[in-house]
N, C-alpha and C. Protein backbone atom coordinates (compact mmCIF):
# COMPACT_ATOMS: atom_id res chain seq x y z
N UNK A 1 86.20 -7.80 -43.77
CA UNK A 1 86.79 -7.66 -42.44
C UNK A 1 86.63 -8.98 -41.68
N UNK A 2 87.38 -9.34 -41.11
CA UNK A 2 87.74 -10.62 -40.68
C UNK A 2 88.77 -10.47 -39.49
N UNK A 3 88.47 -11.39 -38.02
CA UNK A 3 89.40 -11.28 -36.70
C UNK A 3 89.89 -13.09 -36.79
N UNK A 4 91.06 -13.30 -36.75
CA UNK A 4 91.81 -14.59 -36.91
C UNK A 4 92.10 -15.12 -35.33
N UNK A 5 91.88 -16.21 -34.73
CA UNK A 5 92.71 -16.40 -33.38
C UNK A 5 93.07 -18.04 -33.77
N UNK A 6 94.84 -17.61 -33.34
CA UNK A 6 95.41 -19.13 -34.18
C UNK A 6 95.47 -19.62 -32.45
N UNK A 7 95.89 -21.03 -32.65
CA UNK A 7 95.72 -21.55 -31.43
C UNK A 7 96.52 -23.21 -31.18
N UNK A 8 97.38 -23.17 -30.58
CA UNK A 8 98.57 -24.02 -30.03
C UNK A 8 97.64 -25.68 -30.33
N UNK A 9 97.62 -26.47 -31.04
CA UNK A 9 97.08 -27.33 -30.94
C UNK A 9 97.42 -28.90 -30.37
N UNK A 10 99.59 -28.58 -29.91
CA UNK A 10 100.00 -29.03 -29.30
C UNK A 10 99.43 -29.38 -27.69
N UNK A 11 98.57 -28.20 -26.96
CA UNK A 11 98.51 -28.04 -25.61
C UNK A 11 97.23 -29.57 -25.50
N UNK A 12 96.55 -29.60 -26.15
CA UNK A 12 95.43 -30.51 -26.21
C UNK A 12 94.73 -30.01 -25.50
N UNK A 13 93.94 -28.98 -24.85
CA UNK A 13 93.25 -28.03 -24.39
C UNK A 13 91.75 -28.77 -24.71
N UNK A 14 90.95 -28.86 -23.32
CA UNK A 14 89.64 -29.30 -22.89
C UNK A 14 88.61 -28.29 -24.38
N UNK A 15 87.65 -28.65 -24.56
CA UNK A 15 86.97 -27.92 -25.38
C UNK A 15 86.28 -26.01 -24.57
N UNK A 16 86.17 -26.28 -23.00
CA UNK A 16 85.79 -25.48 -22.61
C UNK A 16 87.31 -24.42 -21.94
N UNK A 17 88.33 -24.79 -22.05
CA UNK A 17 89.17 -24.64 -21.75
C UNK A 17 89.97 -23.61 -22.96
N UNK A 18 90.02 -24.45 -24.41
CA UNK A 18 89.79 -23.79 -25.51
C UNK A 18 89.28 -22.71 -25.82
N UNK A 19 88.04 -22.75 -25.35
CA UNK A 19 86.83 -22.24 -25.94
C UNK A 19 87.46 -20.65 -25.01
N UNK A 20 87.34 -20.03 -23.85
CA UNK A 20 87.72 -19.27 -23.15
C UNK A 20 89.28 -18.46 -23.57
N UNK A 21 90.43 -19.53 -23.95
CA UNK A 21 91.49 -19.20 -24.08
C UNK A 21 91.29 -17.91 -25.49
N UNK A 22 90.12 -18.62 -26.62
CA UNK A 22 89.51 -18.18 -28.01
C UNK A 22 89.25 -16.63 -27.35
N UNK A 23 88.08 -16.44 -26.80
CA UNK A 23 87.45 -15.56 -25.66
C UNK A 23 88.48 -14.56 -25.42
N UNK A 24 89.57 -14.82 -24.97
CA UNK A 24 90.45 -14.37 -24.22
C UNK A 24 91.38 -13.15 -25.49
N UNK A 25 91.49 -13.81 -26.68
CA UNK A 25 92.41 -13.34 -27.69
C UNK A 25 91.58 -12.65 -28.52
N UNK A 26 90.16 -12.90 -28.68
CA UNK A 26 89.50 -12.06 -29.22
C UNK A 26 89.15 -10.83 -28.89
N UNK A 27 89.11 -10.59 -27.19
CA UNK A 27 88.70 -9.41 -26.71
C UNK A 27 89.57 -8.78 -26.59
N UNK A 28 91.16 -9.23 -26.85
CA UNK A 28 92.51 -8.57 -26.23
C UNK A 28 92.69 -7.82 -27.38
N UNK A 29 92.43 -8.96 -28.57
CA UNK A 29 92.74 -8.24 -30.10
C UNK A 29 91.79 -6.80 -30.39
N UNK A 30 90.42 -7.12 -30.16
CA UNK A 30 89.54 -5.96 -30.18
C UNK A 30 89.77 -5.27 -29.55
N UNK A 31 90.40 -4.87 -28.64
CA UNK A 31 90.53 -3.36 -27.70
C UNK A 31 91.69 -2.73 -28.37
N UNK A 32 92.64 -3.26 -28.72
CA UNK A 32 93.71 -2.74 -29.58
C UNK A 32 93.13 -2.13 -30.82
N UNK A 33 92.27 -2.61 -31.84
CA UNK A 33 91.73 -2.30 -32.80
C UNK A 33 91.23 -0.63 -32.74
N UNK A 34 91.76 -0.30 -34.08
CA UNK A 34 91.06 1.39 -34.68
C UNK A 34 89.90 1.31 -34.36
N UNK A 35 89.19 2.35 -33.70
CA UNK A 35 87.93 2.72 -33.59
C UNK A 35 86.78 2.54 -34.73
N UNK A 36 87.68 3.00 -36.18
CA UNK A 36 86.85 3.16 -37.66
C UNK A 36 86.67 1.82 -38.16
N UNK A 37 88.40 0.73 -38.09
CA UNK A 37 87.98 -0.73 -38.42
C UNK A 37 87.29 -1.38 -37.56
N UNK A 38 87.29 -0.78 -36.28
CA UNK A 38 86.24 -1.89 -35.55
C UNK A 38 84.64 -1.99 -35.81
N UNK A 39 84.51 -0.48 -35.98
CA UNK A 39 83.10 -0.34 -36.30
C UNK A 39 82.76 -0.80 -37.86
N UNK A 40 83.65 -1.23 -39.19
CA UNK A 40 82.99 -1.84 -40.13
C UNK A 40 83.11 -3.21 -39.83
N UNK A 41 83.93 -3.64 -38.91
CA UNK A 41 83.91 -5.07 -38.62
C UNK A 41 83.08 -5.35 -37.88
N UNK A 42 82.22 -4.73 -36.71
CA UNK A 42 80.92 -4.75 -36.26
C UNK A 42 79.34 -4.66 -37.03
N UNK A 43 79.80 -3.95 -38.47
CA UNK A 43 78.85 -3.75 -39.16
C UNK A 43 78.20 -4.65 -40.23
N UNK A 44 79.71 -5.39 -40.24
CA UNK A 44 79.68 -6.81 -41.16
C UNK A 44 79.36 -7.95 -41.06
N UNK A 45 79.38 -8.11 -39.19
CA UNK A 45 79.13 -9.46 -38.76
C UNK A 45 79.85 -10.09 -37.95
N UNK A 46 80.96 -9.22 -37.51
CA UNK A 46 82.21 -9.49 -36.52
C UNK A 46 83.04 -11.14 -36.81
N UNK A 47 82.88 -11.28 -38.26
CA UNK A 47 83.39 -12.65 -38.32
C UNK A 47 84.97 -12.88 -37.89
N UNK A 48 84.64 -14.28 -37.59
CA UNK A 48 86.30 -14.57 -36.52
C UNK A 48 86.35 -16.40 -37.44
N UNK A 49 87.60 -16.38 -37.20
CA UNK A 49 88.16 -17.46 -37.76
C UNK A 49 89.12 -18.32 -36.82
N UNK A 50 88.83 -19.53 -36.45
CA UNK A 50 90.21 -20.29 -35.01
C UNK A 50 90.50 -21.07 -36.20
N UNK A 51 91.87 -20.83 -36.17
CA UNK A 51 93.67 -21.46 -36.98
C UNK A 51 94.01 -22.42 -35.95
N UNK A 52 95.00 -23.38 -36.78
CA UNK A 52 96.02 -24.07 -35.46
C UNK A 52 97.28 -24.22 -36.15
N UNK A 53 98.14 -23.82 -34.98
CA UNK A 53 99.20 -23.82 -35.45
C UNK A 53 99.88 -24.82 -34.60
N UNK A 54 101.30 -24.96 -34.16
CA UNK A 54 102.23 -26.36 -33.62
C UNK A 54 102.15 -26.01 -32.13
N UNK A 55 103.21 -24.31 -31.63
CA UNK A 55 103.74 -24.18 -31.39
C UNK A 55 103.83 -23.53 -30.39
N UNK A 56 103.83 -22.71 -29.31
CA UNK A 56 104.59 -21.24 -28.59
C UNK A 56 105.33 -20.29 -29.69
N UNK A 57 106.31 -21.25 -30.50
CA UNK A 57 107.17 -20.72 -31.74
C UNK A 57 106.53 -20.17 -33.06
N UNK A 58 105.14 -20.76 -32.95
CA UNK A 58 104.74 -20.57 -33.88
C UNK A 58 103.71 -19.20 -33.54
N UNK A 59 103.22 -19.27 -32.14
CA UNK A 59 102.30 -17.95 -32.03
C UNK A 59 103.22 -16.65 -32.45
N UNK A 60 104.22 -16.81 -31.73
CA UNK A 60 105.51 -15.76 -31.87
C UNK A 60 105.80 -15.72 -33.14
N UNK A 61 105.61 -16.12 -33.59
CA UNK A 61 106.34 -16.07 -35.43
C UNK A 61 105.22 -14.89 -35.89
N UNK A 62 103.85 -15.29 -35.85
CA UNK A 62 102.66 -15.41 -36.26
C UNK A 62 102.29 -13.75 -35.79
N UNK A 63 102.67 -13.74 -34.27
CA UNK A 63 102.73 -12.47 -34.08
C UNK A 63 103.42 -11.13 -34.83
N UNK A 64 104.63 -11.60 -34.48
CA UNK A 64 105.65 -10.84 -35.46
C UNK A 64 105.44 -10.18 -36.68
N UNK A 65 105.24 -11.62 -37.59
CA UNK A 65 104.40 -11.21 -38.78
C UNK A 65 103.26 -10.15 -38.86
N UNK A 66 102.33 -10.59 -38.00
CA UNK A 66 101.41 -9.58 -38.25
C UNK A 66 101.62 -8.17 -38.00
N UNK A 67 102.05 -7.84 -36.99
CA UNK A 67 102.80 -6.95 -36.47
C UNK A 67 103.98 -6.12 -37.85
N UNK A 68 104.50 -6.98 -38.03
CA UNK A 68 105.27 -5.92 -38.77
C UNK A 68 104.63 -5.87 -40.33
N UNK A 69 103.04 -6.21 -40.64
CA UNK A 69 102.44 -5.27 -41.62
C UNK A 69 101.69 -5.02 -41.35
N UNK A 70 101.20 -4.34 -39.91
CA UNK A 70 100.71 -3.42 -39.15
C UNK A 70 99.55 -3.71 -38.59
N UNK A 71 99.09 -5.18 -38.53
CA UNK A 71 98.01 -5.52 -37.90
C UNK A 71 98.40 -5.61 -36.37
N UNK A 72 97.19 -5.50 -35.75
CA UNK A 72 96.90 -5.99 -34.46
C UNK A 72 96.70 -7.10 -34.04
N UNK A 73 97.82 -6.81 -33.03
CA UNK A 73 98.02 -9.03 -32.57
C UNK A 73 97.73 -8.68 -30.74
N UNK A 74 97.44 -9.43 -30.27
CA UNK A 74 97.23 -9.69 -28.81
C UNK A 74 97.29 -11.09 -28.43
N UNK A 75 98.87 -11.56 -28.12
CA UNK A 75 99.11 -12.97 -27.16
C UNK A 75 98.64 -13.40 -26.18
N UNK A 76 98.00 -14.85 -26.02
CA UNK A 76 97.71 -14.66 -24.71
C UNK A 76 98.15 -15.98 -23.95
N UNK A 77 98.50 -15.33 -22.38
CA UNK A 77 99.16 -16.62 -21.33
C UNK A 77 98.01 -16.29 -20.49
N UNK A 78 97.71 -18.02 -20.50
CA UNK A 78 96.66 -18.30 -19.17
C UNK A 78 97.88 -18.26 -18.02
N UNK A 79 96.57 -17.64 -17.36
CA UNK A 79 97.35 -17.85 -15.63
C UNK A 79 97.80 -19.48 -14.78
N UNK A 80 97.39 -20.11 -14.69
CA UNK A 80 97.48 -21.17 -14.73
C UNK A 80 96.58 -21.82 -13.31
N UNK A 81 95.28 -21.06 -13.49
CA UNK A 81 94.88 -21.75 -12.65
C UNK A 81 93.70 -22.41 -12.40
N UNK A 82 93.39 -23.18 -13.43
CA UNK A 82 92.69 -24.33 -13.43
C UNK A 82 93.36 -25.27 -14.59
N UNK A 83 93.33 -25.06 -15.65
CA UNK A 83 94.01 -26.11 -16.52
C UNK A 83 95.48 -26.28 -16.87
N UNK A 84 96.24 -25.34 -16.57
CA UNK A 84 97.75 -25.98 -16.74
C UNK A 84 98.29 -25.91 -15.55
N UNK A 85 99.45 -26.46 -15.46
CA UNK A 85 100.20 -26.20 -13.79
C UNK A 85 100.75 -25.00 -13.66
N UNK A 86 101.54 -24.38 -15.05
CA UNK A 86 101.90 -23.06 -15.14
C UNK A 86 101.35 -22.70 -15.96
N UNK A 87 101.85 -20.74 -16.22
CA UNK A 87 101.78 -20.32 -17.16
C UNK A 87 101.99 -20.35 -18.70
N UNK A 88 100.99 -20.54 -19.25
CA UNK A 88 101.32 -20.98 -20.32
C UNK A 88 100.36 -20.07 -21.60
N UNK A 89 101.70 -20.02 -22.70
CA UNK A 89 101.22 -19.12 -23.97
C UNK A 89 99.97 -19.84 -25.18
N UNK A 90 98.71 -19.81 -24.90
CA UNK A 90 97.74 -20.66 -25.46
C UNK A 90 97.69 -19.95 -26.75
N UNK A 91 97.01 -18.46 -27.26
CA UNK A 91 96.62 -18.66 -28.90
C UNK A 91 96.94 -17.39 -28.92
N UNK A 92 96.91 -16.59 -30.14
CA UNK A 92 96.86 -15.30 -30.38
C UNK A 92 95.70 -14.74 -31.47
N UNK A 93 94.91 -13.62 -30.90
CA UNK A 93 94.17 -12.95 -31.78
C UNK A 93 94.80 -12.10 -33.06
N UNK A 94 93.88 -11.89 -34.15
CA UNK A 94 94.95 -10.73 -34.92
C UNK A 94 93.89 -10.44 -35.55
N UNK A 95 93.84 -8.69 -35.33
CA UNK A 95 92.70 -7.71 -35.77
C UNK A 95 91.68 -7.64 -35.09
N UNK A 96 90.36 -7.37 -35.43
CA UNK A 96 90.18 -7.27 -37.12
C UNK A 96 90.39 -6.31 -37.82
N UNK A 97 90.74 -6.98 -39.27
CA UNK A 97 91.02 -6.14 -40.16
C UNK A 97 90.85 -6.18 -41.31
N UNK A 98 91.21 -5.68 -42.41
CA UNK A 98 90.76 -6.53 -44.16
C UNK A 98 90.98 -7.95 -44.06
N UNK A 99 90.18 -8.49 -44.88
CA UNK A 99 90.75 -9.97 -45.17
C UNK A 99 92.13 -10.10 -45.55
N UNK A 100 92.23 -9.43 -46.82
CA UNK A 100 92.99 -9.36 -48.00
C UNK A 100 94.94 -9.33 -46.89
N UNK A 101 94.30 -8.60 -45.89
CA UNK A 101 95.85 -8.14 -45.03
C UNK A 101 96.13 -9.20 -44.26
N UNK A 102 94.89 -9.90 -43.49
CA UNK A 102 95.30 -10.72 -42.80
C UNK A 102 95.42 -12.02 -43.54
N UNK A 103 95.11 -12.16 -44.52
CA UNK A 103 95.41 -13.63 -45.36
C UNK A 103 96.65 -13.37 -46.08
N UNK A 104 97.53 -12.38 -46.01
CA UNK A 104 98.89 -12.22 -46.44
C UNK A 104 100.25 -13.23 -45.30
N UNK A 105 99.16 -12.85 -43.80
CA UNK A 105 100.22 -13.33 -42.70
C UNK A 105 99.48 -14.82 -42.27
N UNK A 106 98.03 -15.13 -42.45
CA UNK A 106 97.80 -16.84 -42.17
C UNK A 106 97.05 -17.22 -43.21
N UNK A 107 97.23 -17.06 -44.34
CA UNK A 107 96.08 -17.34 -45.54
C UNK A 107 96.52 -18.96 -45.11
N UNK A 108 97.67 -19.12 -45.03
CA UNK A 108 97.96 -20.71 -45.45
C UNK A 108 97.87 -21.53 -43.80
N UNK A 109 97.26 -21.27 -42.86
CA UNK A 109 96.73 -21.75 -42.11
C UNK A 109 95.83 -22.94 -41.99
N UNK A 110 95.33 -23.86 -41.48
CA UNK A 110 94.21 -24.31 -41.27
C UNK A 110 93.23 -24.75 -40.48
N UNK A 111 91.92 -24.45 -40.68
CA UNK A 111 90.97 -24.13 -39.17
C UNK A 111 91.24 -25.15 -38.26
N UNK A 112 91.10 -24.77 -37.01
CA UNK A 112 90.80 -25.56 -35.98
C UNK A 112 90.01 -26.66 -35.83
């Protein structure tokens, strides 16, 4: 069991700025999550993995994907009020869930 949050590496995002946006997609992704997978993914070690991807285009892709083989995705737009001028779409969480499922939709990713 494994929780993925890919993350726009275009924005050039402060490390603490980052770090929160991470924060942000992990807790969005976990509340969505099955009650039964959350609790073996709590039991395992709650491991999480930060991806980077290009894009806005690419969270949306990324979403999609996961989404339509039934994982849990949660996008997230900062408000914009300390580090960007607007609103803007920073990273997306997905799951947690099997490895095996979520390395079907970012196996070919690479960490942050």
């Amino acid at each position: 069991m494994k929780q993925v949050i890919l993350v726009r590496r275009d924005l050039k995002m402060d490390k603490g700025k980052l770090a929160a946006q991470v924060a942000h997609a992990s807790v969005k992704a976990v509340l969505k999550t099955d009650k039964k997978k959350l609790q073996e993914w709590l039991d395992e070690g709650m491991k999480k993995v930060v991806l980077k991807v290009d894009s806005k285009k690419d969270l949306i892709n990324y979403k999609n994907l996961a989404e339509d083989v039934g994982l849990k995705a949660a996008l997230i737009t900062d408000a914009a009020k300390t580090f960007f001028n607007k609103p803007t779409t920073t990273c997306l969480g997905i799951g947690p869930d099997d490895d095996e499922k979520i390395d079907q939709v970012t196996g070919k990713l690479q960490m942050y």
